[in-house]
Protein backbone atom coordinates (compact mmCIF):
# COMPACT_ATOMS: atom_id res chain seq x y z
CA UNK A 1 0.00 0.00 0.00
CA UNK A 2 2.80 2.21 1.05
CA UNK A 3 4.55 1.41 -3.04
CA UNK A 4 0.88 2.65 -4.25
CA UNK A 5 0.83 5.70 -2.69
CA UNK A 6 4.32 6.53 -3.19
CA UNK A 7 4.19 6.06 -6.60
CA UNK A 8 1.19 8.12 -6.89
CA UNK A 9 2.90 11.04 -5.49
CA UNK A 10 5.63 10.68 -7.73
CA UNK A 11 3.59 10.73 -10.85
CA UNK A 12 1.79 13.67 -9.77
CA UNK A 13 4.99 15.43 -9.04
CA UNK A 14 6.58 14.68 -12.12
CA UNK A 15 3.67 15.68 -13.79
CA UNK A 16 3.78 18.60 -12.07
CA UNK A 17 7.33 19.33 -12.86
CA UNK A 18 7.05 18.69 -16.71
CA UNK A 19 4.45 21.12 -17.13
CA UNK A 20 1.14 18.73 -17.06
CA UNK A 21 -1.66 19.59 -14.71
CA UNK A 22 -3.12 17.36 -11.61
CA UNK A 23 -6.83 16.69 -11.50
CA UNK A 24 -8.41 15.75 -8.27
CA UNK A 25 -9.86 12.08 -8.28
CA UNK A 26 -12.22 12.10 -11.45
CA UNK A 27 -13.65 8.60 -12.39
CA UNK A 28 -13.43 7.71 -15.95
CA UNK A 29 -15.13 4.57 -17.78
CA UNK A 30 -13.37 2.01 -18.32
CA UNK A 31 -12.09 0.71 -21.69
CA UNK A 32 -11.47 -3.14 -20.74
CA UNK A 33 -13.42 -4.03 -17.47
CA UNK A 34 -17.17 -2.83 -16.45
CA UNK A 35 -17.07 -2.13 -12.88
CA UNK A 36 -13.81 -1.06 -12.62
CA UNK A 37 -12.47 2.41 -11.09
CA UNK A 38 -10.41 4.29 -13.02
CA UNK A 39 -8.54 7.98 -11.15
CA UNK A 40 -7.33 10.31 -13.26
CA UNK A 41 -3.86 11.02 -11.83
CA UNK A 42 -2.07 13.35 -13.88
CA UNK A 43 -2.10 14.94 -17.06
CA UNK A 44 1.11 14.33 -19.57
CA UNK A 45 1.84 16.38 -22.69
CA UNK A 46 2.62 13.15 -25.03
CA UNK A 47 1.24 9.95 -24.96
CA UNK A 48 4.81 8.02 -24.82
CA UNK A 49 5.55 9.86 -21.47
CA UNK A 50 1.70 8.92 -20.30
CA UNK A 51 2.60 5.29 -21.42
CA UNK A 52 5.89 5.91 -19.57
CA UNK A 53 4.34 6.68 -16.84
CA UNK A 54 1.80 4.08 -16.93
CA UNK A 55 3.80 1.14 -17.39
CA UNK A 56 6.41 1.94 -14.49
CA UNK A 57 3.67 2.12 -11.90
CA UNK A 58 2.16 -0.62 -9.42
CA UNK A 59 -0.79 -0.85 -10.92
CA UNK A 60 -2.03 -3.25 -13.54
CA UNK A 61 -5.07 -2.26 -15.07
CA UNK A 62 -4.07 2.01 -16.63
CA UNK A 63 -4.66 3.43 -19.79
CA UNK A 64 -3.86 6.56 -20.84
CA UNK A 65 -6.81 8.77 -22.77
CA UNK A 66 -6.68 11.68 -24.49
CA UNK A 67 -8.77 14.52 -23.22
CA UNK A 68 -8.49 18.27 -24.78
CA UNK A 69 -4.62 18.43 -25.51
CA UNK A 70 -2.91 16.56 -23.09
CA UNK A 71 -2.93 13.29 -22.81
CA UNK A 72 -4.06 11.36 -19.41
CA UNK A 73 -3.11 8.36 -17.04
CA UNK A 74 -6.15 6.38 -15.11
CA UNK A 75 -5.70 3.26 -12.83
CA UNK A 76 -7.32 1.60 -11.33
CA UNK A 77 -6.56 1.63 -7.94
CA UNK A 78 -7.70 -2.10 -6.94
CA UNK A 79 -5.40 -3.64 -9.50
């Protein structure tokens, strides 16, 4: 739990620091699995630093969606 939460802040402070903006939690539907929670936690301007992102975190069920201009990651935060 503590790795989860870590992580999170780190994404949000790296997205922070390269310019991307933090939303507060904001459910999104997800792609794959009904049911399933998805938190917007940060926004990333390109999709290979979402995916970056993304794939170097704890979780196993993200995606990364584009929404306006920048592109953003949502986990799931039971995977």
């Amino acid at each position: 739990m503590r790795a989860r939460i870590w992580l999170t802040g780190a994404a949000l402070g790296a997205a922070l620091l390269t310019g991307g903006t933090v939303a507060t939690a904001q459910a999104a539907p997800a792609p794959s699995e009904a049911g399933a929670q998805h938190v917007d936690v940060g926004s990333f301007p390109s999709l290979s630093a979402c995916q970056s992102f993304g794939s170097a975190s704890v979780y196993s069920d993200w995606y990364c969606q584009k929404i306006g201009t920048k592109w953003h990651l949502l986990v799931d935060l039971n995977s």
